[in-house]
C-alpha atoms as a PDB file:
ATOM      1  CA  UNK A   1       5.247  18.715  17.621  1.00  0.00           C
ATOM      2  CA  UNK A   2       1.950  18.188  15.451  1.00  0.00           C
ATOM      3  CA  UNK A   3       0.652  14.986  15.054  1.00  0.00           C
ATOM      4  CA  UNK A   4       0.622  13.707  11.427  1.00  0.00           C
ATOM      5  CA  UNK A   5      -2.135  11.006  12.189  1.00  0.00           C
ATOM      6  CA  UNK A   6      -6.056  12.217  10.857  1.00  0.00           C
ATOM      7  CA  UNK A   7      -8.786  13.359  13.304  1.00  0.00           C
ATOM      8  CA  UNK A   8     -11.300  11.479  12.586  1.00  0.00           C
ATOM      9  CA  UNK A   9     -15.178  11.546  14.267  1.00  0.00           C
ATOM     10  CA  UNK A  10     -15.908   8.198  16.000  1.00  0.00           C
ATOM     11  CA  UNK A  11     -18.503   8.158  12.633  1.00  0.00           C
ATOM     12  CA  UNK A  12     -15.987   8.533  10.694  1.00  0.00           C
ATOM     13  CA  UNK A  13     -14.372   5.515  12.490  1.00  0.00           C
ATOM     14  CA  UNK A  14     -17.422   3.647  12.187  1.00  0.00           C
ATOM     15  CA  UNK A  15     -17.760   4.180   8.411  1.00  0.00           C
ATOM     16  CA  UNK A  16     -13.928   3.035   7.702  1.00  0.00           C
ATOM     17  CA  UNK A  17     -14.519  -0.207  10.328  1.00  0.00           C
ATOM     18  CA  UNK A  18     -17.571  -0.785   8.139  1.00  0.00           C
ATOM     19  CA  UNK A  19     -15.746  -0.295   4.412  1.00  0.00           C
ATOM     20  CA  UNK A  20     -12.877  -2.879   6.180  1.00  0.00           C
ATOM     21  CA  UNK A  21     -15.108  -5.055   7.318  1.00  0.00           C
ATOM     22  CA  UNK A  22     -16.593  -5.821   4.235  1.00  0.00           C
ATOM     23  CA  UNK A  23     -13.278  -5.110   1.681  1.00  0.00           C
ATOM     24  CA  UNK A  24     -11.606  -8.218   3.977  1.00  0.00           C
ATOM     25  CA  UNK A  25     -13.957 -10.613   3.022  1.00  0.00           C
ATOM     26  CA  UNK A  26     -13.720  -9.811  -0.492  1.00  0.00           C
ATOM     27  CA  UNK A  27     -10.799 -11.453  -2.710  1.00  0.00           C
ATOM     28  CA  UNK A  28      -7.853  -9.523  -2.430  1.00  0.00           C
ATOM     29  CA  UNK A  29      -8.152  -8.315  -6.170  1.00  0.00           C
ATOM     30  CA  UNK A  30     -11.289  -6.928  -5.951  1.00  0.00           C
ATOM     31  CA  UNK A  31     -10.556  -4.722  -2.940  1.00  0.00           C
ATOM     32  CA  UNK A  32      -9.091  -1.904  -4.389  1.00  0.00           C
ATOM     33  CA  UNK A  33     -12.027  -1.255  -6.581  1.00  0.00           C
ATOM     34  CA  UNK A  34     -14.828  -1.977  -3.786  1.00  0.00           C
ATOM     35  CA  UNK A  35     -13.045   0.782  -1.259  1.00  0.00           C
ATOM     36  CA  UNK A  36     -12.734   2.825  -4.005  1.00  0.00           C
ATOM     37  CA  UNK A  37     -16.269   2.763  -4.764  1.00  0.00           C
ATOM     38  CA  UNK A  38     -17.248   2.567  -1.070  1.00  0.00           C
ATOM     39  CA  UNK A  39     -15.317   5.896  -0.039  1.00  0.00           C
ATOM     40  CA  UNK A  40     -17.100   7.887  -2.457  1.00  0.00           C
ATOM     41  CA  UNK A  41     -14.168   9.666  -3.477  1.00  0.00           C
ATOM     42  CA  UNK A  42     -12.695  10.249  -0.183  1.00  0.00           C
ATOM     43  CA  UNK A  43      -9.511  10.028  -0.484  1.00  0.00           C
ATOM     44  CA  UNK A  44      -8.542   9.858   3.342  1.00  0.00           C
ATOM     45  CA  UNK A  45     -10.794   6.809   3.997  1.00  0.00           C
ATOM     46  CA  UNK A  46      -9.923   5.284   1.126  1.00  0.00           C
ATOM     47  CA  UNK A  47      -6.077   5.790   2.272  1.00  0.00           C
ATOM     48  CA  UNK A  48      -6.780   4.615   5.621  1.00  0.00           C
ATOM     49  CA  UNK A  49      -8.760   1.283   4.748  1.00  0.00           C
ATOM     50  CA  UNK A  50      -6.342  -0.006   1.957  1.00  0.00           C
ATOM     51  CA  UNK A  51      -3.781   0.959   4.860  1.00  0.00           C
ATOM     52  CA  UNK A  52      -5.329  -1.431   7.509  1.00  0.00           C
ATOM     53  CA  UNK A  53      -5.970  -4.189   4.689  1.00  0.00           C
ATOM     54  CA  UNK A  54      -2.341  -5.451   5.075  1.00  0.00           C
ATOM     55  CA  UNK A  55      -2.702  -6.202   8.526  1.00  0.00           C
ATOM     56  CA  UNK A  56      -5.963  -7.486   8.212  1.00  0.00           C
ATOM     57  CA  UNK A  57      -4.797 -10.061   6.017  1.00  0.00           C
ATOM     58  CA  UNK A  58      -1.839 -11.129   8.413  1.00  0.00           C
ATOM     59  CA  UNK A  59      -4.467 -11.863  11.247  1.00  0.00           C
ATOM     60  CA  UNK A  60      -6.987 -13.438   8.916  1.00  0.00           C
ATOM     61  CA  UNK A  61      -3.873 -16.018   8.222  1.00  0.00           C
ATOM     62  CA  UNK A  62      -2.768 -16.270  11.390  1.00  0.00           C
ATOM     63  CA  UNK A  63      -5.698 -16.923  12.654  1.00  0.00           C
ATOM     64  CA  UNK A  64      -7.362 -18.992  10.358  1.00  0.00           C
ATOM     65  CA  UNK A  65      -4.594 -20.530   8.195  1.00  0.00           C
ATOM     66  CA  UNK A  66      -5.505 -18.842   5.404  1.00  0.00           C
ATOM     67  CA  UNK A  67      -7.815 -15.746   3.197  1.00  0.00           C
END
């Protein structure tokens, strides 16, 4: 069975942590446009960071009450 999840390099990793990190504390409608610009045109961390966004969001208001 082949696993459908990317291989990324902990670098990699690091870069998409650091492109979340700073898209979550940016108002939700600017987001798209920031990891957009951030990714450089790549399309998998791009695709991976607006994926984790969601969740990021759900913690931020579960932990703090609020965006």
């Amino acid at each position: 069975m082949r696993n459908s999840e990317p291989t990324y390099s902990p670098e990699r990793w690091d870069l998409i942590a650091e492109i979340f990190s700073s898209a979550i504390e940016l108002p939700a409608s600017a987001r798209h446009a920031f990891v957009a610009d951030a990714s450089q045109g790549d399309g998998d961390i791009r695709r991976e960071v607006l994926a984790m966004l969601p969740a990021g969001e759900a913690w931020r208001a579960a932990a703090w009450g609020g965006g």
